[in-house]
N, C-alpha and C. Protein backbone atom coordinates (compact mmCIF):
# COMPACT_ATOMS: atom_id res chain seq x y z
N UNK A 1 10.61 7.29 -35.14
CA UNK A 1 11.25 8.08 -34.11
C UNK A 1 10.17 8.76 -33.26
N UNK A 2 10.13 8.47 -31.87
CA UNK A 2 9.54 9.27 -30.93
C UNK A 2 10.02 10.64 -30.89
N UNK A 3 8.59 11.63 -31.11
CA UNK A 3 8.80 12.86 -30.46
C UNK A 3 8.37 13.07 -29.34
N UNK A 4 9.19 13.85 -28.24
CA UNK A 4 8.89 14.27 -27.10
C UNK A 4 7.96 15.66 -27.06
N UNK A 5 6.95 15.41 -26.32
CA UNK A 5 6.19 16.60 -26.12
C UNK A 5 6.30 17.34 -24.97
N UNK A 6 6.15 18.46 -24.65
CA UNK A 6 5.69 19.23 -23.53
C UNK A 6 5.60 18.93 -21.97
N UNK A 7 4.52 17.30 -22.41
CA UNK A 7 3.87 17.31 -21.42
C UNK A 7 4.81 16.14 -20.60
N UNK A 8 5.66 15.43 -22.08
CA UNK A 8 6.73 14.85 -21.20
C UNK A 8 7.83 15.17 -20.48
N UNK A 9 8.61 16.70 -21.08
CA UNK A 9 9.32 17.09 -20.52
C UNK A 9 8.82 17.69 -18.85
N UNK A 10 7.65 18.33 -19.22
CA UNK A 10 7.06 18.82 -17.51
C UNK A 10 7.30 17.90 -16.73
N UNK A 11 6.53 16.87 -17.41
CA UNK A 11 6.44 15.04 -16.12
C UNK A 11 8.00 14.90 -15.78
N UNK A 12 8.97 14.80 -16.56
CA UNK A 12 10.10 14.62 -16.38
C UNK A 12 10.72 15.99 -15.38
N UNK A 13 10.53 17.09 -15.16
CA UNK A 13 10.87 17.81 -14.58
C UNK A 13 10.19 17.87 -13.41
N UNK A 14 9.29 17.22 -13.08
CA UNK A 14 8.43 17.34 -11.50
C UNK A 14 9.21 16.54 -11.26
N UNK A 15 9.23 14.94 -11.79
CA UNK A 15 9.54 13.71 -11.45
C UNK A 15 10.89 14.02 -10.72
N UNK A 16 12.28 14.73 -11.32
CA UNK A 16 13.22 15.19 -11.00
C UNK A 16 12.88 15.76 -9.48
N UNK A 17 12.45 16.90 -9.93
CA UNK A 17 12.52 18.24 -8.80
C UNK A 17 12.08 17.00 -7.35
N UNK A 18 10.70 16.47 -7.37
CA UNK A 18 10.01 16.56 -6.25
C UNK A 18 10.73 14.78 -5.96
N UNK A 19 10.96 14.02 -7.03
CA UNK A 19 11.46 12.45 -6.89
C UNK A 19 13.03 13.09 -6.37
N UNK A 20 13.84 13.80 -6.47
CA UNK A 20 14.70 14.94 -5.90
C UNK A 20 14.99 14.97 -4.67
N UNK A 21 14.04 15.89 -4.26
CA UNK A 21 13.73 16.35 -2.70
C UNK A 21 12.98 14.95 -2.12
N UNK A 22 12.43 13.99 -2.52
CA UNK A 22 12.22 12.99 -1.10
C UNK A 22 13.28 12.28 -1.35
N UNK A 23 14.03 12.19 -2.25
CA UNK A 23 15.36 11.22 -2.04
C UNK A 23 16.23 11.76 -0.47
N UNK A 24 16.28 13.34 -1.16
CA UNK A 24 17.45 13.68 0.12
C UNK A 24 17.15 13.65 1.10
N UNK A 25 15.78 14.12 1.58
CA UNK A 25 14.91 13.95 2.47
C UNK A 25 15.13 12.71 3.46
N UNK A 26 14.89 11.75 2.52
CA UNK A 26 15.07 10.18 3.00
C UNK A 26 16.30 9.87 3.74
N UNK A 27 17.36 10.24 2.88
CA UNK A 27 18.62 9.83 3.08
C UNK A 27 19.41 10.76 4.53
N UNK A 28 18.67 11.86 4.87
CA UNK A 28 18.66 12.42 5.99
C UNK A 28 18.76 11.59 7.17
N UNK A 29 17.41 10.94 7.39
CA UNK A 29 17.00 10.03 7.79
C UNK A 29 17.26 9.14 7.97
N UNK A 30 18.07 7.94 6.89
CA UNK A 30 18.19 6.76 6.61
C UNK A 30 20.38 6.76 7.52
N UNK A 31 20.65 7.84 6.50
CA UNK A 31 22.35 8.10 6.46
C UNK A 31 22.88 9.43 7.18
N UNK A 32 21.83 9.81 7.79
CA UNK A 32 22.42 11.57 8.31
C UNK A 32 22.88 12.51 6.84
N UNK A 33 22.71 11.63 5.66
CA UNK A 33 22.80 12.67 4.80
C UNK A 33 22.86 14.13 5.11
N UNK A 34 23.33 15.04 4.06
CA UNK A 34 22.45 16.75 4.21
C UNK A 34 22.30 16.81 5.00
N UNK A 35 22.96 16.85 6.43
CA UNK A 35 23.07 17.51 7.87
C UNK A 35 21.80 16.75 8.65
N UNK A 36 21.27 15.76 8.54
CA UNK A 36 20.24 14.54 8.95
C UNK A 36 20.70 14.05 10.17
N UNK A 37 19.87 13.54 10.84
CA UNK A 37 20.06 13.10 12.20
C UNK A 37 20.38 11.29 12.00
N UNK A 38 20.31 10.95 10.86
CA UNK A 38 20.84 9.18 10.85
C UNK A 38 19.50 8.64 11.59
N UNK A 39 19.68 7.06 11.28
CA UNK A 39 18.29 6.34 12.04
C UNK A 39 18.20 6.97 13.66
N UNK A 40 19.34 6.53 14.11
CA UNK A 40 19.31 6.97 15.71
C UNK A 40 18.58 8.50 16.29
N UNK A 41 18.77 9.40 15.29
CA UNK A 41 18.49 10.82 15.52
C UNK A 41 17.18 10.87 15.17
N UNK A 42 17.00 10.44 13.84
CA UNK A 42 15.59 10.50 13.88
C UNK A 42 14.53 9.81 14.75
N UNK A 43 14.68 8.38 14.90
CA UNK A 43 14.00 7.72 15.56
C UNK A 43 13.92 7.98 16.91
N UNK A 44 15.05 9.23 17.92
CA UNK A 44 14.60 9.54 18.52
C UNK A 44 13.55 10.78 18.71
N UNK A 45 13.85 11.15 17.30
CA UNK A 45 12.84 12.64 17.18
C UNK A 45 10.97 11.91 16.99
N UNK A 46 11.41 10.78 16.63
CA UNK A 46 10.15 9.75 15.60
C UNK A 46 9.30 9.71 16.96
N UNK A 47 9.97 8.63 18.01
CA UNK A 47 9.60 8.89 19.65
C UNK A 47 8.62 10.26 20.04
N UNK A 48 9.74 11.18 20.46
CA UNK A 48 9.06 12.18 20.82
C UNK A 48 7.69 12.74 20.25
N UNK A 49 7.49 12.51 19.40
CA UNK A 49 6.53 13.29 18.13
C UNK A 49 4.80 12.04 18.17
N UNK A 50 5.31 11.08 18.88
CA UNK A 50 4.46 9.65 19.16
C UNK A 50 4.09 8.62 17.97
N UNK A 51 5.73 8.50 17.17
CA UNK A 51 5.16 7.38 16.44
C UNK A 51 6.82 6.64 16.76
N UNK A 52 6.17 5.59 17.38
CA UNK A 52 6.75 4.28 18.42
C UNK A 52 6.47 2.74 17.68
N UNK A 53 7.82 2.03 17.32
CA UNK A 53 9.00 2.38 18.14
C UNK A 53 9.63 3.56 17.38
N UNK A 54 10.11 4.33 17.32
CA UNK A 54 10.75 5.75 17.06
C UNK A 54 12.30 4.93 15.60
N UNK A 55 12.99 3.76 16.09
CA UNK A 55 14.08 3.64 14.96
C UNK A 55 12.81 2.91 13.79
N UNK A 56 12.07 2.30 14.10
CA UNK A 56 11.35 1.28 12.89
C UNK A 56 10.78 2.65 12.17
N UNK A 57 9.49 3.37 12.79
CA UNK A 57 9.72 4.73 12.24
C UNK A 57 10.47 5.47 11.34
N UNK A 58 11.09 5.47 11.96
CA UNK A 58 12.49 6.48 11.18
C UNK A 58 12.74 5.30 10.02
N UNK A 59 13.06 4.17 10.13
CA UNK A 59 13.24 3.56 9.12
C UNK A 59 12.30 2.94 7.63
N UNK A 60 11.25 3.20 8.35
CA UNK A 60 9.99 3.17 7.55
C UNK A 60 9.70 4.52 6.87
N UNK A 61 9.54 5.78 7.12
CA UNK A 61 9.74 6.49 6.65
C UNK A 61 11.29 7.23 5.97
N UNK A 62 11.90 6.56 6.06
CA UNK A 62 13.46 7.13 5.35
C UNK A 62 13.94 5.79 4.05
N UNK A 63 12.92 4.76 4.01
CA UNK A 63 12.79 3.84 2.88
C UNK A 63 11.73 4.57 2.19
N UNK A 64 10.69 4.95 2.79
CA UNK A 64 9.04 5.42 2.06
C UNK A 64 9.89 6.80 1.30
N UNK A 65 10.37 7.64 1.38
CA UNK A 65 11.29 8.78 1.12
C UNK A 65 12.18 8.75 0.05
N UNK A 66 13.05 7.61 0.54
CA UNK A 66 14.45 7.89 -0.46
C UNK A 66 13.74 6.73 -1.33
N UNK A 67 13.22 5.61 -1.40
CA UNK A 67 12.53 4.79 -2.61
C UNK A 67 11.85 4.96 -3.25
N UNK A 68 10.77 5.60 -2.29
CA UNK A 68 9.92 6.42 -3.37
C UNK A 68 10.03 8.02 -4.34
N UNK A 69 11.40 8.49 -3.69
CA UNK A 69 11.38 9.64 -4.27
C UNK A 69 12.56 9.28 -5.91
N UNK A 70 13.32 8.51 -5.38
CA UNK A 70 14.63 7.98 -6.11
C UNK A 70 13.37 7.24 -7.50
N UNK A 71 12.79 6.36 -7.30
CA UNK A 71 11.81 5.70 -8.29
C UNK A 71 11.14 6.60 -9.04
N UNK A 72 10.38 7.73 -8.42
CA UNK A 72 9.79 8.64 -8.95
C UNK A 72 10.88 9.42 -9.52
N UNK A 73 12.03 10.07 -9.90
CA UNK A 73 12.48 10.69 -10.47
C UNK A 73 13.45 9.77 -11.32
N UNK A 74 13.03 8.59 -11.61
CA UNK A 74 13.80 7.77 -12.47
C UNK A 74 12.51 7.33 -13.81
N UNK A 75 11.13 7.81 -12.77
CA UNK A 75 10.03 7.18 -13.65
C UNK A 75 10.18 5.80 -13.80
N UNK A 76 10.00 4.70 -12.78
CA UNK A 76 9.87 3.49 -12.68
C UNK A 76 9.24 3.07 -11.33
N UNK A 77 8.16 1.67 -11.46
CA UNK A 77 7.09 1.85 -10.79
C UNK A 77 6.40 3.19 -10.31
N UNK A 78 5.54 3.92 -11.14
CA UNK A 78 5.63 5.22 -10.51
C UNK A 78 4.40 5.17 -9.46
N UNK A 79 3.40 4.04 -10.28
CA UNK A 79 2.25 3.96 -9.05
C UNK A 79 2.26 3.78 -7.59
N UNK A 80 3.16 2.63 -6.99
CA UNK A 80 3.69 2.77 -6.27
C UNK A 80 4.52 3.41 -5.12
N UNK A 81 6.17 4.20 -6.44
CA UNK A 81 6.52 5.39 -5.39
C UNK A 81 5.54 6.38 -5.55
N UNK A 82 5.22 6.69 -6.05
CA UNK A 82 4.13 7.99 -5.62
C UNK A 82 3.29 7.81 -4.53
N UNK A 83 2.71 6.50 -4.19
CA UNK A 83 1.82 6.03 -3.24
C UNK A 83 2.25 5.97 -2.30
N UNK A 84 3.95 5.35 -2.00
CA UNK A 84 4.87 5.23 -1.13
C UNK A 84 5.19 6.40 -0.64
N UNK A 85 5.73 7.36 -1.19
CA UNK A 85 6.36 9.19 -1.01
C UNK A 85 5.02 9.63 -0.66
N UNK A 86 3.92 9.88 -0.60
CA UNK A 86 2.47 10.34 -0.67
C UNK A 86 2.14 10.18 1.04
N UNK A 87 2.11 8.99 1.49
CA UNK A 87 2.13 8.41 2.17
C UNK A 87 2.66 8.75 3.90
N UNK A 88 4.48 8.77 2.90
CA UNK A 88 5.05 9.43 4.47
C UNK A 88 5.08 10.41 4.53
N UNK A 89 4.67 11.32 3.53
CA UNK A 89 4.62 12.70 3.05
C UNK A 89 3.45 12.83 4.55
N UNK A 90 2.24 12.20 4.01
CA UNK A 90 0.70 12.05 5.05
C UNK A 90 1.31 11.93 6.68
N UNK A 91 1.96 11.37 6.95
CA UNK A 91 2.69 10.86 7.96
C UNK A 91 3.35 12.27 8.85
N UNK A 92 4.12 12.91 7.99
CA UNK A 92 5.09 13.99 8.35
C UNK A 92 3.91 15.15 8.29
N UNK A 93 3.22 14.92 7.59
CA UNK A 93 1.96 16.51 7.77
C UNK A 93 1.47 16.32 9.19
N UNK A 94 0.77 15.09 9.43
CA UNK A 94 0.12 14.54 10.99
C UNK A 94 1.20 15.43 11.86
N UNK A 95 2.35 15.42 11.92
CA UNK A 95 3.13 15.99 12.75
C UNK A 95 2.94 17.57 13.10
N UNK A 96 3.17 17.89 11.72
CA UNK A 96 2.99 19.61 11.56
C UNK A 96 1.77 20.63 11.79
N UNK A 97 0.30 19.06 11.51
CA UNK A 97 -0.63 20.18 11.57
C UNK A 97 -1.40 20.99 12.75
N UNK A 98 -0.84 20.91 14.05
CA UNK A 98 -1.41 21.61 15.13
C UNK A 98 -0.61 22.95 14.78
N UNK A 99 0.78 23.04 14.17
CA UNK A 99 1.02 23.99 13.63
C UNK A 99 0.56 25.54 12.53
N UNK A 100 -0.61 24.73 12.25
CA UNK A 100 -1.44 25.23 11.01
C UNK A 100 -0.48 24.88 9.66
N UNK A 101 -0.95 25.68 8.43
CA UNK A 101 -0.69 25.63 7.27
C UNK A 101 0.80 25.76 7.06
N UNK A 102 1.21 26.87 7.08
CA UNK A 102 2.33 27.68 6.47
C UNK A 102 3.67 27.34 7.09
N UNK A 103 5.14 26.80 6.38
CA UNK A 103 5.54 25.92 6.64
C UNK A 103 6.81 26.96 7.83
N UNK A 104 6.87 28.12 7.85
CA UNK A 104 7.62 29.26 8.37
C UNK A 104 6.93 29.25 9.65
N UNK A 105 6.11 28.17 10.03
CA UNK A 105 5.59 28.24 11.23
C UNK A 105 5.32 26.93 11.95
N UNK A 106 6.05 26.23 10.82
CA UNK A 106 6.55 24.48 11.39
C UNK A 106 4.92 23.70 11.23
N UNK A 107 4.69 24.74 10.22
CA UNK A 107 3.24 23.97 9.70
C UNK A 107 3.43 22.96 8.99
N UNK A 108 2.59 22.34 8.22
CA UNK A 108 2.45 21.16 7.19
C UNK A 108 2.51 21.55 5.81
N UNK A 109 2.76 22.43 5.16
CA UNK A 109 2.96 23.05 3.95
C UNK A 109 3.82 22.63 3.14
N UNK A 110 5.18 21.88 3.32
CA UNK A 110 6.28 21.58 2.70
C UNK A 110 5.59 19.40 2.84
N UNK A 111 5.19 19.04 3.56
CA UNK A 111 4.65 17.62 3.12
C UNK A 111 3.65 17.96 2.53
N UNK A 112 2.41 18.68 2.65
CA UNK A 112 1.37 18.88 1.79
C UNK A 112 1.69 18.92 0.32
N UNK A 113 3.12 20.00 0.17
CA UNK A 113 3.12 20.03 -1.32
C UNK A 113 3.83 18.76 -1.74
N UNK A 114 4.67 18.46 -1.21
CA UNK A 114 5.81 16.90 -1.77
C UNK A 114 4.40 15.43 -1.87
N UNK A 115 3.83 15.46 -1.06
CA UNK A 115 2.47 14.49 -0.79
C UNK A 115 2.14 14.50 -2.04
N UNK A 116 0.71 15.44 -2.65
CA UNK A 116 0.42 16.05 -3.52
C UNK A 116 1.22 15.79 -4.89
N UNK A 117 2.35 16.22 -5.14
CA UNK A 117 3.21 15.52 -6.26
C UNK A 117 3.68 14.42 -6.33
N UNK A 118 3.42 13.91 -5.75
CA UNK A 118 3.73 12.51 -5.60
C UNK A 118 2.73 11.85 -5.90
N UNK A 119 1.17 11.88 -5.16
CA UNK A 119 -0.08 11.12 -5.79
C UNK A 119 -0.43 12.12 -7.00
N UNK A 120 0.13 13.29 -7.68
CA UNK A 120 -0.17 13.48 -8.71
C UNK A 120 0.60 12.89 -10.03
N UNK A 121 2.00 12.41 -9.51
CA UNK A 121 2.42 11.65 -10.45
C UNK A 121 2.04 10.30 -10.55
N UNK A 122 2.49 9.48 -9.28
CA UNK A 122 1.34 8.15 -9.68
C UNK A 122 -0.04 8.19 -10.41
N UNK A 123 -0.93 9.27 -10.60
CA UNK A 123 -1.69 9.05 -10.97
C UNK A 123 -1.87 9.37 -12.24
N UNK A 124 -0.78 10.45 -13.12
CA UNK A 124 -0.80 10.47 -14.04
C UNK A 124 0.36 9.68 -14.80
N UNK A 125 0.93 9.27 -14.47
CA UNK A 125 2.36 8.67 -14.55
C UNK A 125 3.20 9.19 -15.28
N UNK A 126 4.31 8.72 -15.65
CA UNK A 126 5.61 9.14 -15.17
C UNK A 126 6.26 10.29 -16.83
N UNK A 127 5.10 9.49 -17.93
CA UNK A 127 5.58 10.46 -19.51
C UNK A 127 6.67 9.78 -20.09
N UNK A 128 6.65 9.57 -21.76
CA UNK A 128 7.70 9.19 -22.18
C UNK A 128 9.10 9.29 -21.56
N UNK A 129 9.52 10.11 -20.92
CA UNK A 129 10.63 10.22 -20.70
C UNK A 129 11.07 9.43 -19.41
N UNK A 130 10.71 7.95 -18.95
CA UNK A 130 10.69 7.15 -17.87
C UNK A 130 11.22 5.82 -18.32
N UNK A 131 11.65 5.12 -17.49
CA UNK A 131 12.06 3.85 -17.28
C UNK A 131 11.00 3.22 -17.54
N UNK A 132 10.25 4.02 -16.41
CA UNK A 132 8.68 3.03 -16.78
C UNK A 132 8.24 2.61 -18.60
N UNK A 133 8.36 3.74 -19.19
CA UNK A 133 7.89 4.04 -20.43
C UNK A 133 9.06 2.96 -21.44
N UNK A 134 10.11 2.97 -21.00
CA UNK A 134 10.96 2.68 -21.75
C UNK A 134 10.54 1.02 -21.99
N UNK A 135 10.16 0.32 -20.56
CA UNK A 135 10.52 -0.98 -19.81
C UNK A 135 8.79 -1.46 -20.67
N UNK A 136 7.85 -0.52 -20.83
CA UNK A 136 6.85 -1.07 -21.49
C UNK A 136 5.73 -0.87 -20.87
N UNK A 137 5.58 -0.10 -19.03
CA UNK A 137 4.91 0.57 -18.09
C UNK A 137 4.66 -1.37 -17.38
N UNK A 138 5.64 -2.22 -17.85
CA UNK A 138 5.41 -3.45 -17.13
C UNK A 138 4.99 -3.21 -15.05
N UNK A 139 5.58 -1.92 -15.18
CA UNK A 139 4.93 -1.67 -13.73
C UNK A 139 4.64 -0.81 -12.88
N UNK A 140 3.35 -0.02 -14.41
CA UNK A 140 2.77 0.97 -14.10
C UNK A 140 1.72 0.72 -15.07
N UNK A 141 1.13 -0.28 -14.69
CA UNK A 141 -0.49 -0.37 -15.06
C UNK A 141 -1.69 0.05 -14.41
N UNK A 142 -2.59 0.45 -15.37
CA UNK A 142 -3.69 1.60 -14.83
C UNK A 142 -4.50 0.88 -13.35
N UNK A 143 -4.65 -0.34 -12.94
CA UNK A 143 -4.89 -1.06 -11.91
C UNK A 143 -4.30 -0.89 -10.75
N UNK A 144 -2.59 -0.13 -11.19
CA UNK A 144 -1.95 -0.50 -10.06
C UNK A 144 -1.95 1.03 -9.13
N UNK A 145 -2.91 2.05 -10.05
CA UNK A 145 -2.79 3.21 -9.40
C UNK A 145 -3.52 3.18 -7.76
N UNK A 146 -4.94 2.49 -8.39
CA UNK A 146 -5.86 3.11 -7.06
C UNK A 146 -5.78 1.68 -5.92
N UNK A 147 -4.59 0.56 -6.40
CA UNK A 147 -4.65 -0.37 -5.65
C UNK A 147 -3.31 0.19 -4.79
N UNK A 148 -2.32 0.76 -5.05
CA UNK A 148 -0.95 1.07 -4.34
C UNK A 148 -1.76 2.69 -3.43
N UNK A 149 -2.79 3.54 -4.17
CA UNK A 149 -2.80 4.47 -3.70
C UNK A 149 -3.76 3.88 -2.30
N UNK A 150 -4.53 3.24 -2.62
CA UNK A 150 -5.55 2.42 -1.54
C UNK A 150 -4.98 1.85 -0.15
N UNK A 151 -3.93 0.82 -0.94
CA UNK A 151 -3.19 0.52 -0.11
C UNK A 151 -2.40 1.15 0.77
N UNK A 152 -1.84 2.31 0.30
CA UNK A 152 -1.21 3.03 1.47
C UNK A 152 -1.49 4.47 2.15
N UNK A 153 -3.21 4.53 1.49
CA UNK A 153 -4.12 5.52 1.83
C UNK A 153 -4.36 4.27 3.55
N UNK A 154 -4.86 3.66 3.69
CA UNK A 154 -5.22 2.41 4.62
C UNK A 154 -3.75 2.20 5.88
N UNK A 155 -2.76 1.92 5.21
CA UNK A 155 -1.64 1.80 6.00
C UNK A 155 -1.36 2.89 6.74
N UNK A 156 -1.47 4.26 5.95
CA UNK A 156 -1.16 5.47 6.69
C UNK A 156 -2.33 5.77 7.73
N UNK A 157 -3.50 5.31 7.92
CA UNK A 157 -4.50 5.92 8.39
C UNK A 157 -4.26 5.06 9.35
N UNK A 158 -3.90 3.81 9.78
CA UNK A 158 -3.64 2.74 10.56
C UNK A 158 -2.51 4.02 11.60
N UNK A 159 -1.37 3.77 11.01
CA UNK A 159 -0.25 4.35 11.02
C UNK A 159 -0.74 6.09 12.27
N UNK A 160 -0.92 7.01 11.67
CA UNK A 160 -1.42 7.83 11.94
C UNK A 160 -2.07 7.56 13.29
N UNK A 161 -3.48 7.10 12.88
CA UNK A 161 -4.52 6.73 13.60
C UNK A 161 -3.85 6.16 15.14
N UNK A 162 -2.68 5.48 15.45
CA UNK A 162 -2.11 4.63 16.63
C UNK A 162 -1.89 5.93 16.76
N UNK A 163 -0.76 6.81 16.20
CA UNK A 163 0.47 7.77 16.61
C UNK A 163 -1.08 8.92 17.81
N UNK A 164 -1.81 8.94 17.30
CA UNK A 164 -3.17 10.17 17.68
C UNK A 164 -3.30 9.67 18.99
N UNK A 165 -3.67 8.51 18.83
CA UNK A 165 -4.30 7.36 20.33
C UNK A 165 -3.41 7.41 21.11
N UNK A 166 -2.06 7.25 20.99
CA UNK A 166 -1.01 7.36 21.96
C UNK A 166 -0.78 8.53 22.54
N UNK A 167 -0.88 9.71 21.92
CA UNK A 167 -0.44 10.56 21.87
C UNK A 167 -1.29 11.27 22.96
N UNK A 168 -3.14 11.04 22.75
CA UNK A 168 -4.39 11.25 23.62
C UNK A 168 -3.92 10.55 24.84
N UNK A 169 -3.30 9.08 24.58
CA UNK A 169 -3.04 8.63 26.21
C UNK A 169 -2.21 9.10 26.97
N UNK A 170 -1.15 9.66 26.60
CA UNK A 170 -0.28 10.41 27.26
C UNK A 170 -0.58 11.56 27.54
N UNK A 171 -1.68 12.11 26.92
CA UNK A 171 -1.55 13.60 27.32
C UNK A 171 -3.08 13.39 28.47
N UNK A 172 -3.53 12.32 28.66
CA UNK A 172 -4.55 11.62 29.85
C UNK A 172 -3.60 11.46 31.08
N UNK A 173 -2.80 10.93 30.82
CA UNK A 173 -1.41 10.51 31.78
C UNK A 173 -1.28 11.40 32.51
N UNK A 174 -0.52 12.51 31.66
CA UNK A 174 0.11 13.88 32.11
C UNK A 174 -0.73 14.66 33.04
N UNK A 175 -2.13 14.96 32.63
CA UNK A 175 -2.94 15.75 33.11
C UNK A 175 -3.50 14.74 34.51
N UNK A 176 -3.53 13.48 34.49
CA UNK A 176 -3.78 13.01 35.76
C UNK A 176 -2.66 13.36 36.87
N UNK A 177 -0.95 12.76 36.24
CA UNK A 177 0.04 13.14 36.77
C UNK A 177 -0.37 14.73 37.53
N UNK A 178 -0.92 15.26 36.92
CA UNK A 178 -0.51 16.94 37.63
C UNK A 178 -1.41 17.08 38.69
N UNK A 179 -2.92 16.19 38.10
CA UNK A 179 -3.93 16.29 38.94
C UNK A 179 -3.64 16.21 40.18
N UNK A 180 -2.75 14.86 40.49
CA UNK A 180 -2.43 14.16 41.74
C UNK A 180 -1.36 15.11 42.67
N UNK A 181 -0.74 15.72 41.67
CA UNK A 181 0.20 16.49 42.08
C UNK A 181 -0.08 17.38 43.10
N UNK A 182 -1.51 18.12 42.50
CA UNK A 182 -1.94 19.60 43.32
C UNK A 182 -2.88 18.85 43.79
N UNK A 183 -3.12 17.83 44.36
CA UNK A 183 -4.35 17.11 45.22
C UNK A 183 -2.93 16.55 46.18
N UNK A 184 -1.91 16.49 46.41
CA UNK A 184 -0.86 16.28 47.09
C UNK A 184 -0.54 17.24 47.54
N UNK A 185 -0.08 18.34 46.84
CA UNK A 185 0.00 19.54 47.49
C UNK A 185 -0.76 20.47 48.59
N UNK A 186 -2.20 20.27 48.28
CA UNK A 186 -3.26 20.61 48.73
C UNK A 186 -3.80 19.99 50.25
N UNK A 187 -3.14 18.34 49.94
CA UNK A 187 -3.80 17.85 51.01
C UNK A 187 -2.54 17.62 52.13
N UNK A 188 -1.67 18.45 51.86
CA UNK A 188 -0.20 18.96 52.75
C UNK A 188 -1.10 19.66 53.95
């Protein structure tokens, strides 16, 4: 007979809490869940914010969310969702951080911490008390940590990295737009 320790019940209680909150999160997103704006709402918020096209967006992050958070609080593949949830977690901070830190100020503080538990569970994985554990960790082997975390350390920086560039070109745009404006005005 297995005894459960401590350290499984903790794992099992993050896994919950934080595999939890990116489910609903997701499903915001994905279904208008929990007062959510649905693909359409988000992906137009996805737009505005400069990650285009705005529904693939929204849909890429509201799978990265509710799969990876739903997996992680089931404890199965955890390397993965953790890498996956981590990820758009990285994604949704990019948004917040001209905001600064603190999340009462539409900072990055609430993805920082969900991020964070998420590559802290992939990396320690998921504790007796998992699917994973149950199933034999058939897919949560120690290989698959820094190859899923790699992998979507790389995707997000891709990811990111466009949303910045676009974001610089438009705000090149804008400031020419105005330039021309008061060089029109001027030459009235």
């Amino acid at each position: 007979m297995t005894c459960y320790d401590r350290r499984d019940l903790g794992l099992l209680l993050l896994r919950l809490g934080a595999g939890g909150v990116l489910a609903a999160h997701g499903t915001q997103k994905l279904f208008g869940w929990f007062g959510g704006h649905g693909i359409e709402g988000t992906g137009q918020f996805m737009e505005s914010v400069g990650y285009k096209p705005g529904r693939a967006s929204a849909t890429a992050a509201g799978l990265a969310e509710t799969g990876g958070g739903t997996l992680l609080a089931l404890g199965l593949a955890t390397p993965a969702a953790g890498a996956a949830a981590a990820g758009a977690m990285a994604g949704a901070a990019a948004v917040h951080t001209p905001n600064g830190f603190f999340n009462q100020g539409g900072g990055y503080e609430y993805a920082a911490t969900l991020g964070l538990a998420a590559t802290g569970l992939a990396v320690t994985g998921p504790g007796r008390l998992s699917l994973d554990h149950a199933l034999g960790h058939v897919f949560d082997r120690g290989w698959m940590v820094p190859v899923a975390l790699g992998v979507t350390a790389a995707a997000t920086a891709v990811v990111v990295g466009t949303r910045n560039k676009q974001l610089r070109k438009s705000e090149r745009e804008e400031q020419a737009a105005l330039f021309d404006d008061q060089e029109s005005l001027l030459g009235e």
